[in-house]
N, C-alpha and C. Protein backbone atom coordinates (compact mmCIF):
# COMPACT_ATOMS: atom_id res chain seq x y z
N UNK A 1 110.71 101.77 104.58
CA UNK A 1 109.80 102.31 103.58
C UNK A 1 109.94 103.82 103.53
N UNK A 2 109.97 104.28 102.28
CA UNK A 2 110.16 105.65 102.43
C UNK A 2 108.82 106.36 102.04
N UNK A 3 108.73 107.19 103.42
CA UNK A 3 107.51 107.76 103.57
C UNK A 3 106.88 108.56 102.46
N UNK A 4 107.22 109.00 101.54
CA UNK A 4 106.56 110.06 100.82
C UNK A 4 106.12 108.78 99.54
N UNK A 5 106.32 107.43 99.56
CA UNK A 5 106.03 106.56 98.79
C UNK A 5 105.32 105.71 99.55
N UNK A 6 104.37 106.37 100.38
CA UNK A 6 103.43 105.36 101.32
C UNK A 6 102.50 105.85 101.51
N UNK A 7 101.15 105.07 101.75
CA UNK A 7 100.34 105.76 101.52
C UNK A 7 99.33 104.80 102.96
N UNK A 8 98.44 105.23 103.64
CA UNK A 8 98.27 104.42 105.03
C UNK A 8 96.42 104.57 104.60
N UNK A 9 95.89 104.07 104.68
CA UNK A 9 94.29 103.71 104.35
C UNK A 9 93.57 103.40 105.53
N UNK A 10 92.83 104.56 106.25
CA UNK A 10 92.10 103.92 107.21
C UNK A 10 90.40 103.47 107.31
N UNK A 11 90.47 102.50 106.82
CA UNK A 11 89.13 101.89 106.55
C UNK A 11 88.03 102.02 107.80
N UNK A 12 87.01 102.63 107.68
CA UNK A 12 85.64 102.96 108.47
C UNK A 12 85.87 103.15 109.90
N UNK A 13 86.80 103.94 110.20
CA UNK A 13 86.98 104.42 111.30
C UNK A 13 85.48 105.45 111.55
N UNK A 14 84.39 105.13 111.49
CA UNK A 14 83.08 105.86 111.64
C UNK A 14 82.34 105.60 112.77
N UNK A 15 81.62 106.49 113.25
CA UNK A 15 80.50 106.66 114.57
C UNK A 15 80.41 105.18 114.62
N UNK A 16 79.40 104.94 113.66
CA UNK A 16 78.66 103.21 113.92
C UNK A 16 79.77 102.45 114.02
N UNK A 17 80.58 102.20 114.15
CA UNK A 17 81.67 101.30 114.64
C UNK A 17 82.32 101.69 115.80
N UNK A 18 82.57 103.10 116.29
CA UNK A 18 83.69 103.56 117.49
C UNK A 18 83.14 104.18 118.25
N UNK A 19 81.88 104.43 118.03
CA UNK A 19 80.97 105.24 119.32
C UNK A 19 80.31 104.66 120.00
N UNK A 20 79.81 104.80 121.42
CA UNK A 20 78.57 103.96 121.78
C UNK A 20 77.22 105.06 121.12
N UNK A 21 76.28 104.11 120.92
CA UNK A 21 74.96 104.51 120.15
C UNK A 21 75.37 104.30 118.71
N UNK A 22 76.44 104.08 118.05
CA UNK A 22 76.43 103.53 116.99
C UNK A 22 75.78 102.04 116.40
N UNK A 23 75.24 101.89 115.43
CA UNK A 23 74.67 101.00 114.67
C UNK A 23 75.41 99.49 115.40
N UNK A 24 76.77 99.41 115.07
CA UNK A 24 77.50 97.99 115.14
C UNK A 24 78.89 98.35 116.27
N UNK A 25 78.08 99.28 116.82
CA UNK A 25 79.33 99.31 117.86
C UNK A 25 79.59 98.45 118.82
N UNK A 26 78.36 97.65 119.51
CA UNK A 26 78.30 96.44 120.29
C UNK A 26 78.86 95.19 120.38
N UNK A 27 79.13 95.27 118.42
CA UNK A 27 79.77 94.41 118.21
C UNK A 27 81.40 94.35 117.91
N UNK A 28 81.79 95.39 118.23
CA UNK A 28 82.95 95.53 118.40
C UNK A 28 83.52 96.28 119.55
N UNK A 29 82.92 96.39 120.45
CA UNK A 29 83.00 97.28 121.59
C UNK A 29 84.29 96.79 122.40
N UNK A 30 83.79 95.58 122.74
CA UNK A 30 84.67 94.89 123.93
C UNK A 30 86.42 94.73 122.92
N UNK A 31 86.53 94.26 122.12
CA UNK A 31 87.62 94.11 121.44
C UNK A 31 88.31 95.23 121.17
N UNK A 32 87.67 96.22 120.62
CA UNK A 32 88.19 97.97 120.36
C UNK A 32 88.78 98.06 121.84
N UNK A 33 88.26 97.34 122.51
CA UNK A 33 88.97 98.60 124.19
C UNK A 33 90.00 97.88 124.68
N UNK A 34 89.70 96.49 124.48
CA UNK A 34 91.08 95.37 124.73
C UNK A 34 91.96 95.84 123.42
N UNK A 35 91.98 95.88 122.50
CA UNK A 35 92.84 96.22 121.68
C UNK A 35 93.57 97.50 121.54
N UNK A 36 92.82 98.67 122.27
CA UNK A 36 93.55 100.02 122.09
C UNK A 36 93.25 100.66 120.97
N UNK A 37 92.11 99.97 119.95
CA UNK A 37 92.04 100.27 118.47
C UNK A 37 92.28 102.13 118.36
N UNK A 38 91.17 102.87 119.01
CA UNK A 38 91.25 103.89 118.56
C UNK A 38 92.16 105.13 119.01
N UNK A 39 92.56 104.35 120.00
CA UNK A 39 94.38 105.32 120.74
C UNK A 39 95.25 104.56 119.83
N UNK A 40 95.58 103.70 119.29
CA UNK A 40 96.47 103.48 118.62
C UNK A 40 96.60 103.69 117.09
N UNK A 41 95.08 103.94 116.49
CA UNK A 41 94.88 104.70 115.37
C UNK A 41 95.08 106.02 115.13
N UNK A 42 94.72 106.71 116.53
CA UNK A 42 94.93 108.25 116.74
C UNK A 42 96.99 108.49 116.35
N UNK A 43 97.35 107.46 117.58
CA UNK A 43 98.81 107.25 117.50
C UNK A 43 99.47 106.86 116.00
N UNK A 44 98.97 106.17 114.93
CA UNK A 44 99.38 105.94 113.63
C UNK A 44 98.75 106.99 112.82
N UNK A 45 98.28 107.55 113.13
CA UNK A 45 97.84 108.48 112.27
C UNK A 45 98.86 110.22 112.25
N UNK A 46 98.67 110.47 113.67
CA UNK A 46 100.02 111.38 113.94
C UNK A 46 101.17 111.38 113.49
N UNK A 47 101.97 110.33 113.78
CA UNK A 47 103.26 109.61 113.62
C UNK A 47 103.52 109.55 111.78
N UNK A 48 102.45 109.14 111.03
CA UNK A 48 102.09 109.07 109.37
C UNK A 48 102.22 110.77 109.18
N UNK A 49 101.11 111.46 109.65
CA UNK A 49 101.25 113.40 109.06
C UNK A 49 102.56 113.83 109.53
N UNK A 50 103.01 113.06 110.47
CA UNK A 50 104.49 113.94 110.48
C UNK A 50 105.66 113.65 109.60
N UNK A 51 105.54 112.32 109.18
CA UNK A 51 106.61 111.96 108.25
C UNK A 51 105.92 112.19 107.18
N UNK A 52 104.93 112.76 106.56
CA UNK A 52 104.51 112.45 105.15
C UNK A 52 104.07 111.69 104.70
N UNK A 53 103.63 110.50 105.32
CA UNK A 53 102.68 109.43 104.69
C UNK A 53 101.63 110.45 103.78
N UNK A 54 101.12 109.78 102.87
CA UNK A 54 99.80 110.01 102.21
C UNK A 54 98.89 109.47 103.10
N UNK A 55 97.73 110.18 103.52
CA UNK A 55 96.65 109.70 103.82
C UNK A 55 95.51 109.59 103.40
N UNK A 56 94.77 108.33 103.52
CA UNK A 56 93.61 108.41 102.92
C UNK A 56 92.78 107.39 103.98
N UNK A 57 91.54 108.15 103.78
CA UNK A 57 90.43 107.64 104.91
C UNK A 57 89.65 106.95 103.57
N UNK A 58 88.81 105.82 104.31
CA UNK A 58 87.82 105.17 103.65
C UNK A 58 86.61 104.83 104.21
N UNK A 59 85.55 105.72 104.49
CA UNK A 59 84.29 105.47 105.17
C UNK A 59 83.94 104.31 103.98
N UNK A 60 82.98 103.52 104.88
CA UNK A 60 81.88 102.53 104.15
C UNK A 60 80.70 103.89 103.73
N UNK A 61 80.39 103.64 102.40
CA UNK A 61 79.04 104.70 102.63
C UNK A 61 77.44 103.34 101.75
N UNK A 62 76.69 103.71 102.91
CA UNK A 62 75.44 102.88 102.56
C UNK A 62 74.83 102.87 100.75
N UNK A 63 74.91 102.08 100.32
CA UNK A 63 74.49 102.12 98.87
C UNK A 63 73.15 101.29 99.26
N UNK A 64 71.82 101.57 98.88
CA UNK A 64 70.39 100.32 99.11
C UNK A 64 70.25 99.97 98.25
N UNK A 65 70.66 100.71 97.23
CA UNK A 65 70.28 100.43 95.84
C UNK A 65 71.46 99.08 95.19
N UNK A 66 71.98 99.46 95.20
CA UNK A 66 73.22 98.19 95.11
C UNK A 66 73.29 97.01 96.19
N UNK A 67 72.61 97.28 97.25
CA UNK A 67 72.66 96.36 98.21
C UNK A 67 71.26 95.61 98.17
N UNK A 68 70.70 95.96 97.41
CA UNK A 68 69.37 95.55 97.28
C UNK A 68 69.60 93.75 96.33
N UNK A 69 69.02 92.80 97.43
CA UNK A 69 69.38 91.17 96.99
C UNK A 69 70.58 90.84 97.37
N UNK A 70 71.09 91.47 97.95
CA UNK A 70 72.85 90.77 98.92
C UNK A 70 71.46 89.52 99.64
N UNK A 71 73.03 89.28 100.20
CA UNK A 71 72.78 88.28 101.36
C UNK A 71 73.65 88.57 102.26
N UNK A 72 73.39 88.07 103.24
CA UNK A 72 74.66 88.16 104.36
C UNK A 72 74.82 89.42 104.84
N UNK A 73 76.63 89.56 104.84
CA UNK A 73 76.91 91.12 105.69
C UNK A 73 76.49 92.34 104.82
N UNK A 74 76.17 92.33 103.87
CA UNK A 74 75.44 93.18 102.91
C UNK A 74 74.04 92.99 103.34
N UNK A 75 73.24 92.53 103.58
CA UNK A 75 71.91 92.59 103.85
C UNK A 75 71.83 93.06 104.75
N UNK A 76 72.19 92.77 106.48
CA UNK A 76 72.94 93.19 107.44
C UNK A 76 72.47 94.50 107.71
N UNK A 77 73.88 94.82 107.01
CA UNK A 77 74.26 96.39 106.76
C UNK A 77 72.90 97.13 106.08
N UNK A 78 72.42 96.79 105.18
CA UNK A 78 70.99 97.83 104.83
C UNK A 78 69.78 97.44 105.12
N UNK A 79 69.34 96.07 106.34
CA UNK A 79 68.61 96.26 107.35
C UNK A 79 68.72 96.88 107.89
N UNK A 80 70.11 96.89 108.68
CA UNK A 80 70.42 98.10 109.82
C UNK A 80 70.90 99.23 109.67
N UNK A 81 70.72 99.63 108.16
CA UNK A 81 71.00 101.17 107.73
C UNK A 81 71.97 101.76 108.57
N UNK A 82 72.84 101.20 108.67
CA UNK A 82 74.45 101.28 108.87
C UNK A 82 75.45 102.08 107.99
N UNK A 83 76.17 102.92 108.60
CA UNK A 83 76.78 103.87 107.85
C UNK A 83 75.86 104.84 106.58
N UNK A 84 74.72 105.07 107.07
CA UNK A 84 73.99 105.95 106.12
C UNK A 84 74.68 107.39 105.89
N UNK A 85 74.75 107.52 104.75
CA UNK A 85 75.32 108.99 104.02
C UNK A 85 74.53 110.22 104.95
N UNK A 86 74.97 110.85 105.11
CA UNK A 86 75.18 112.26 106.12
C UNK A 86 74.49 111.94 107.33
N UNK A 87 74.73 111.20 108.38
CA UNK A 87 74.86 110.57 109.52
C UNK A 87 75.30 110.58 110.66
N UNK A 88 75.09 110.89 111.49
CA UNK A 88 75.98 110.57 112.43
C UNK A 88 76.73 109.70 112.14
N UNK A 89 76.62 108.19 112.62
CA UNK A 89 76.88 107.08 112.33
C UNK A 89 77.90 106.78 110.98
N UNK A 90 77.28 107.56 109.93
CA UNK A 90 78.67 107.12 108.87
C UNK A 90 79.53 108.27 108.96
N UNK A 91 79.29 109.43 109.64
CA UNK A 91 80.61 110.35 110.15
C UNK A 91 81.87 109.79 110.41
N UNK A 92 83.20 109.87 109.78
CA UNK A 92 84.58 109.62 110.50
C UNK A 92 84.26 110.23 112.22
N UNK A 93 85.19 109.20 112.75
CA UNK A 93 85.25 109.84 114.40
C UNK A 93 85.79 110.91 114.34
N UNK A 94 85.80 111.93 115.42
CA UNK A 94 86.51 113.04 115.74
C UNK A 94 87.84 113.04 115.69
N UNK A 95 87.94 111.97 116.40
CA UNK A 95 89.52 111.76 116.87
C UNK A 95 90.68 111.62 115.20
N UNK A 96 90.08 111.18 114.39
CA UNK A 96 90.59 110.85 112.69
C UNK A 96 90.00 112.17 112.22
N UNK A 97 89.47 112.76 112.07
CA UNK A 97 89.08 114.18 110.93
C UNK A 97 90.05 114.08 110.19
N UNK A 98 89.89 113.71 108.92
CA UNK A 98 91.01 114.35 108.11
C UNK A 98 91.38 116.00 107.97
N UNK A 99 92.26 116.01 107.36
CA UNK A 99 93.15 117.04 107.21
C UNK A 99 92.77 117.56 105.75
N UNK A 100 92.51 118.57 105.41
CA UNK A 100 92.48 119.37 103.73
C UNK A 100 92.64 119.01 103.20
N UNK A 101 94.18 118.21 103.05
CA UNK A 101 95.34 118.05 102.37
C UNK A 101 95.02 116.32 102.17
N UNK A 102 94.03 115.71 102.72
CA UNK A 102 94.38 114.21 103.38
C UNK A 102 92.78 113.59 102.26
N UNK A 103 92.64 112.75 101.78
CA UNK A 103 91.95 112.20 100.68
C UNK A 103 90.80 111.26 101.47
N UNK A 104 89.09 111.59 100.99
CA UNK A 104 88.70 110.72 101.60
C UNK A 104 87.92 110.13 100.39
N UNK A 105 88.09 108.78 100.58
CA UNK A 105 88.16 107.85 99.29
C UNK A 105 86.41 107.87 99.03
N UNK A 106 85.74 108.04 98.15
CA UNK A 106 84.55 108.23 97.68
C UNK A 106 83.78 106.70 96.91
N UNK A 107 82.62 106.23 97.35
CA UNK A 107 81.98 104.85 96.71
C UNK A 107 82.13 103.95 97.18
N UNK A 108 83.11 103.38 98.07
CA UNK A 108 82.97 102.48 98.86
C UNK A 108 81.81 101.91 99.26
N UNK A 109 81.37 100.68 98.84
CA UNK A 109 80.18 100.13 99.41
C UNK A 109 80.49 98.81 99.54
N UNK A 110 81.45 98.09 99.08
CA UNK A 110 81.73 96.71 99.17
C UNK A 110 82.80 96.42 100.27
N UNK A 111 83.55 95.05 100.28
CA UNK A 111 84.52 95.52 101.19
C UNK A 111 85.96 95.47 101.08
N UNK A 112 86.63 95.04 100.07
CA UNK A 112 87.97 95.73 99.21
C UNK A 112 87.72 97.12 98.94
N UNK A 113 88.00 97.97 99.42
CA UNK A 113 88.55 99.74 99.06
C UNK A 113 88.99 99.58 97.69
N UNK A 114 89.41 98.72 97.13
CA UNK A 114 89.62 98.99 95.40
C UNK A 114 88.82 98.51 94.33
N UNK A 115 87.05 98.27 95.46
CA UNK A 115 86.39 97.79 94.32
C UNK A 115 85.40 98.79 94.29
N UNK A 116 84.70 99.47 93.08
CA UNK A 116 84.10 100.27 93.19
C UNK A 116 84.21 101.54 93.66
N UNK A 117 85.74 101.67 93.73
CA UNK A 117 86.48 103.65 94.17
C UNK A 117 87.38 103.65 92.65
N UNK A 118 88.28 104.89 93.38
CA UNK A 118 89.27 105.05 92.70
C UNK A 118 90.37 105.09 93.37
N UNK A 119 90.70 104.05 94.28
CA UNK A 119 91.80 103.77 95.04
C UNK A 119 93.09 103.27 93.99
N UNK A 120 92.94 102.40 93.28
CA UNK A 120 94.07 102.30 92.61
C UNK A 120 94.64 103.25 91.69
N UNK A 121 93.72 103.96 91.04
CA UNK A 121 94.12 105.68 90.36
C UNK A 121 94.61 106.46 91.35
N UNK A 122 94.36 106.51 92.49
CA UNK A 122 94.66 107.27 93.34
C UNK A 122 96.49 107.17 93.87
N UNK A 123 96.28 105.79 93.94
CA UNK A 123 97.90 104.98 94.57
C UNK A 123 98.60 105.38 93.64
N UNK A 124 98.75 105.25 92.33
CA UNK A 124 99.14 105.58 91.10
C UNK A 124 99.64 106.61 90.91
N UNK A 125 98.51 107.77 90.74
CA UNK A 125 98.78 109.51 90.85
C UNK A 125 99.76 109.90 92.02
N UNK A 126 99.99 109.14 93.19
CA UNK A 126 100.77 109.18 94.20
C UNK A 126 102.42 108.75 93.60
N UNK A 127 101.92 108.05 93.25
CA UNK A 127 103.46 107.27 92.91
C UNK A 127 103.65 106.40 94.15
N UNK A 128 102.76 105.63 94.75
CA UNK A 128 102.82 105.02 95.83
C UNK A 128 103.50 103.19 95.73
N UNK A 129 104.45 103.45 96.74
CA UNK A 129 104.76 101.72 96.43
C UNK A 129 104.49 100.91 98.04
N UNK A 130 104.07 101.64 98.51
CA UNK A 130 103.94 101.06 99.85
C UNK A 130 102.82 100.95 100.69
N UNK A 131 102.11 100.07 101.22
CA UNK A 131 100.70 100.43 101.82
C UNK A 131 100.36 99.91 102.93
N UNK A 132 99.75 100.76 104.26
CA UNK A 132 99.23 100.42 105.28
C UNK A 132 97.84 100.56 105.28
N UNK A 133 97.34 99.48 106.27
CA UNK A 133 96.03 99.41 106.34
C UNK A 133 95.76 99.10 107.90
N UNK A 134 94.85 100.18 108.17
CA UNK A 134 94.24 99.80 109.35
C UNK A 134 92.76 99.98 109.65
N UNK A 135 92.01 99.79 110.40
CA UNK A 135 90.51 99.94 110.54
C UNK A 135 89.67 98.88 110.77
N UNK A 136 88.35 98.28 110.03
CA UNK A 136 87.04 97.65 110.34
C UNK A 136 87.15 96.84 109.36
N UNK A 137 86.32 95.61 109.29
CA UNK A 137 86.66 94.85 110.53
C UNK A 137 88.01 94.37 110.23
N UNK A 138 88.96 94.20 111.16
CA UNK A 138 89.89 93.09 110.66
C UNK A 138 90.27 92.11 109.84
N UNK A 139 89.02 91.66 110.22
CA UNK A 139 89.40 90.04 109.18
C UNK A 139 87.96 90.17 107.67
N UNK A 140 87.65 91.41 107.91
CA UNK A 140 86.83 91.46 106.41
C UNK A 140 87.12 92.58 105.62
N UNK A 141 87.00 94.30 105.72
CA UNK A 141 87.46 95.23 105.26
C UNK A 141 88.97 95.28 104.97
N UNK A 142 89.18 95.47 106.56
CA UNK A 142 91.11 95.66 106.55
C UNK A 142 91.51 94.51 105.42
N UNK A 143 91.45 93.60 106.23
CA UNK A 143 92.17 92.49 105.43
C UNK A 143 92.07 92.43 104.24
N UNK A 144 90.66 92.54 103.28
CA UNK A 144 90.33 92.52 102.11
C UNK A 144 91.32 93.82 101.00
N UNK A 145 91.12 94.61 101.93
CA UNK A 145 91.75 95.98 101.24
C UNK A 145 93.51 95.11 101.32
N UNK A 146 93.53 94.96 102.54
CA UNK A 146 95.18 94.50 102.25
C UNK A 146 95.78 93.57 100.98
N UNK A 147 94.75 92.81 101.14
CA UNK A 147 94.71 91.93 100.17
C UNK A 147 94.78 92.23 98.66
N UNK A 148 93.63 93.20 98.49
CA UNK A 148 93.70 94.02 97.29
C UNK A 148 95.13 94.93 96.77
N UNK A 149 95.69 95.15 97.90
CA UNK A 149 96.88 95.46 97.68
C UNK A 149 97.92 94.85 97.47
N UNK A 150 98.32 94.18 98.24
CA UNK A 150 99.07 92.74 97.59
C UNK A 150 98.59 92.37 96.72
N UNK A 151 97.79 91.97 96.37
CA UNK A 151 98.07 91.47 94.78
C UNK A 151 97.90 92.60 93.59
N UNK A 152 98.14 93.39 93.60
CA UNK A 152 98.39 94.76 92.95
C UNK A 152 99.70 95.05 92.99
N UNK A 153 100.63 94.32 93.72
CA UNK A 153 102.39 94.60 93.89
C UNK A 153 102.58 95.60 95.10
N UNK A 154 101.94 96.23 96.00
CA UNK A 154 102.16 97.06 96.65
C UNK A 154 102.64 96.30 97.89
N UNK A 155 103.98 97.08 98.62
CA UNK A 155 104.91 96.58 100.21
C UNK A 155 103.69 96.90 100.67
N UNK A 156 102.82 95.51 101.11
CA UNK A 156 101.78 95.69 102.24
C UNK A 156 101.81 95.75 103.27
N UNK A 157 101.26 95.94 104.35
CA UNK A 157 101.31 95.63 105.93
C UNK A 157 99.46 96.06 106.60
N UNK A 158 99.07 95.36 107.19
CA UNK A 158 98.12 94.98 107.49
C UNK A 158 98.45 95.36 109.39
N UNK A 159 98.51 96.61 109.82
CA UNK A 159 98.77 97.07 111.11
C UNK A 159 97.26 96.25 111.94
N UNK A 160 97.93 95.34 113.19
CA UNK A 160 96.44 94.90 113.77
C UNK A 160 96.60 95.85 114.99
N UNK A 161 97.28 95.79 115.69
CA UNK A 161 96.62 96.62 116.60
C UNK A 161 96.02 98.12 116.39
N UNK A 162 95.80 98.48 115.23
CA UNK A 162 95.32 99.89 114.72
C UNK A 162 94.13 99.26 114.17
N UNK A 163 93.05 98.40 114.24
CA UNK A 163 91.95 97.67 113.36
C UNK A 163 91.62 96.96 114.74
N UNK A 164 90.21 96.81 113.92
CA UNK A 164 88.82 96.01 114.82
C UNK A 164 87.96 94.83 114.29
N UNK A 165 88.27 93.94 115.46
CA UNK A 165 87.75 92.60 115.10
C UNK A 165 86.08 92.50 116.50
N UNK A 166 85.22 91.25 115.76
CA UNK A 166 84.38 91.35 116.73
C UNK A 166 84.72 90.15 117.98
N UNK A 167 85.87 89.62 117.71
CA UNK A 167 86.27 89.18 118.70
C UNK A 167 88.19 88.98 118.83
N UNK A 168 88.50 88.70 120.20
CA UNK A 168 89.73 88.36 120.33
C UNK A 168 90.21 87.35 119.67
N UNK A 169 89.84 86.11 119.58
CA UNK A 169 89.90 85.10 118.75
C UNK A 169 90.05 85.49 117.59
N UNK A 170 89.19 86.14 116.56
CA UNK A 170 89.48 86.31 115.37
C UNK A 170 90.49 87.42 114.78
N UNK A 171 90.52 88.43 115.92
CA UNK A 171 91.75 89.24 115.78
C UNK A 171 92.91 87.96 115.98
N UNK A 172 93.26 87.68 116.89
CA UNK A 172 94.56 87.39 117.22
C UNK A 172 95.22 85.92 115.89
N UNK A 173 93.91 85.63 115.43
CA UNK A 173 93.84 84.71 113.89
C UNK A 173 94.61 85.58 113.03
N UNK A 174 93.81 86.88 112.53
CA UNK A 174 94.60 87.25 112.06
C UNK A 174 95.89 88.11 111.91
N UNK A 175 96.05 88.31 113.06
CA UNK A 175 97.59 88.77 113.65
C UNK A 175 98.36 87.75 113.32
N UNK A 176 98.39 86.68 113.64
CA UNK A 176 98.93 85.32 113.76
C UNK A 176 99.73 84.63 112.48
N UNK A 177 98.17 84.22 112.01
CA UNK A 177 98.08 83.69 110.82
C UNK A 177 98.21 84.31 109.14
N UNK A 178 97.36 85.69 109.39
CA UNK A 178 97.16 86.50 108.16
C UNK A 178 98.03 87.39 107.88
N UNK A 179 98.80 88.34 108.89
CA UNK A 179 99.83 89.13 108.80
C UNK A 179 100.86 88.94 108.23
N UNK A 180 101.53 88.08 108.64
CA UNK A 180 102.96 87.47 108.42
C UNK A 180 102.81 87.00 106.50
N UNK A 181 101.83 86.32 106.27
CA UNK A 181 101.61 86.15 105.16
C UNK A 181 101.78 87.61 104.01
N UNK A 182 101.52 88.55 104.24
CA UNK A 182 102.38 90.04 103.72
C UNK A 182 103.98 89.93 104.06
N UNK A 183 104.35 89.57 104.80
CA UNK A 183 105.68 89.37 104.51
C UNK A 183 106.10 90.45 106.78
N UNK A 184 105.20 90.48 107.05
CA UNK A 184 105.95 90.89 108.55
C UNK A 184 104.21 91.41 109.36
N UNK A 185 104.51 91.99 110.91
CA UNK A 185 102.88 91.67 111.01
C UNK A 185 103.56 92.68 112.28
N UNK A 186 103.43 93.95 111.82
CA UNK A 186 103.98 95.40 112.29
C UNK A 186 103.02 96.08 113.00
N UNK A 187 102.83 96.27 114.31
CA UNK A 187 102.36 97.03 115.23
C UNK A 187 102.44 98.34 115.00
N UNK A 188 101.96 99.67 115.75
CA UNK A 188 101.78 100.85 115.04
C UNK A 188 103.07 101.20 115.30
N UNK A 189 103.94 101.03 116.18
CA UNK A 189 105.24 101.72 116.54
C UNK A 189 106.27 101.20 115.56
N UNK A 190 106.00 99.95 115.36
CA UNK A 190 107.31 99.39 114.37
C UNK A 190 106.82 99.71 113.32
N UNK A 191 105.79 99.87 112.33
CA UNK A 191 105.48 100.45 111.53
C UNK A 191 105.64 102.23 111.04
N UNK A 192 105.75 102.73 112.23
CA UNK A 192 106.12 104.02 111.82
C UNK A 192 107.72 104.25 112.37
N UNK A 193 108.58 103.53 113.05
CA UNK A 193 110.02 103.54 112.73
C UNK A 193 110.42 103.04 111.88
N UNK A 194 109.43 102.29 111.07
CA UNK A 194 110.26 101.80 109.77
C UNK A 194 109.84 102.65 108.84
N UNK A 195 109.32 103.98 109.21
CA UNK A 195 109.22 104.61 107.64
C UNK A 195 110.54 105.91 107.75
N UNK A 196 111.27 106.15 106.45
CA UNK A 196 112.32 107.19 106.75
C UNK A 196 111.73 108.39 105.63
């Protein structure tokens, strides 16, 4: 993949997910540390600014008003006022700060990154044909966004060991099962030797 036609999306790498005292960090605690999630995000993220990847971060940001009559992981989420706008908690971690130069995707409240942003204007204005995804949760954000991408035509890849599941089981599902279905199921190292 050639890097300056790639573009790497890191979905809710935020406090309430990667910190302790975060909102839903409990629930991903044990898996983030068996998995390496946020040393190996730190590690794909480096490896991306040096070749030129495009970057773009994607906090979840709390909408109540739109979330108002969900059910489920939407209700959830604005019981537990999770990722609230200027927050600790919906802060990107330290360790990810974007860069000046580096795009942080705005409206996100659902959990495809291309519903309700301007992620696909964005890919576009790039001239982007290639897309990584890593981050929260695995098998609902990440995946969804991946998803959204694939079927948009974009060379997907769905990096798992750079993403967080609330359990081993359902990570290693979709390592397994869901990856390969993009067409290969690329760890952070083979993913960034394959970009030139």
């Amino acid at each position: 993949m050639k890097a300056d036609k790639t573009a790497l999306i890191f979905i809710e790498f935020q406090n309430d997910f990667c910190k302790p005292g975060g909102k839903s960090y409990d629930s991903v605690r044990d898996e983030i540390a068996r998995n390496h999630t946020i040393e190996n995000a730190v590690r794909l993220l480096a490896g991306a600014r040096s070749k030129g990847v495009h970057i773009i971060h994607c906090p979840f940001v709390l909408n109540l008003d739109w979330a108002e009559g969900k059910e489920g992981l939407f209700k959830n989420v604005a019981d537990g006022r999770v990722f609230e706008a200027n927050s600790w908690g919906g802060a990107i971690i330290d360790e990810l700060q974007p860069l000046e130069n580096e795009i942080i995707l705005k409206g996100k409240r659902g959990i495809n990154a291309f519903e309700h942003t301007d992620l696909a204007q964005i890919l576009a204005d790039l001239g982007v044909e290639n897309v990584g995804v890593a981050g929260f949760l695995t098998n609902v954000c990440a995946q969804a966004t991946a998803w959204g991408a694939y079927d948009r035509g974009y060379h997907t890849r769905l990096i798992p060991d750079a993403c967080g599941a609330a359990s081993q089981e359902i990570q290693e599902y979709v390592e397994k099962e869901v990856c390969p279905l993009f067409g290969a199921t690329p760890r952070v190292d083979k993913f960034l030797a394959g970009l030139e």
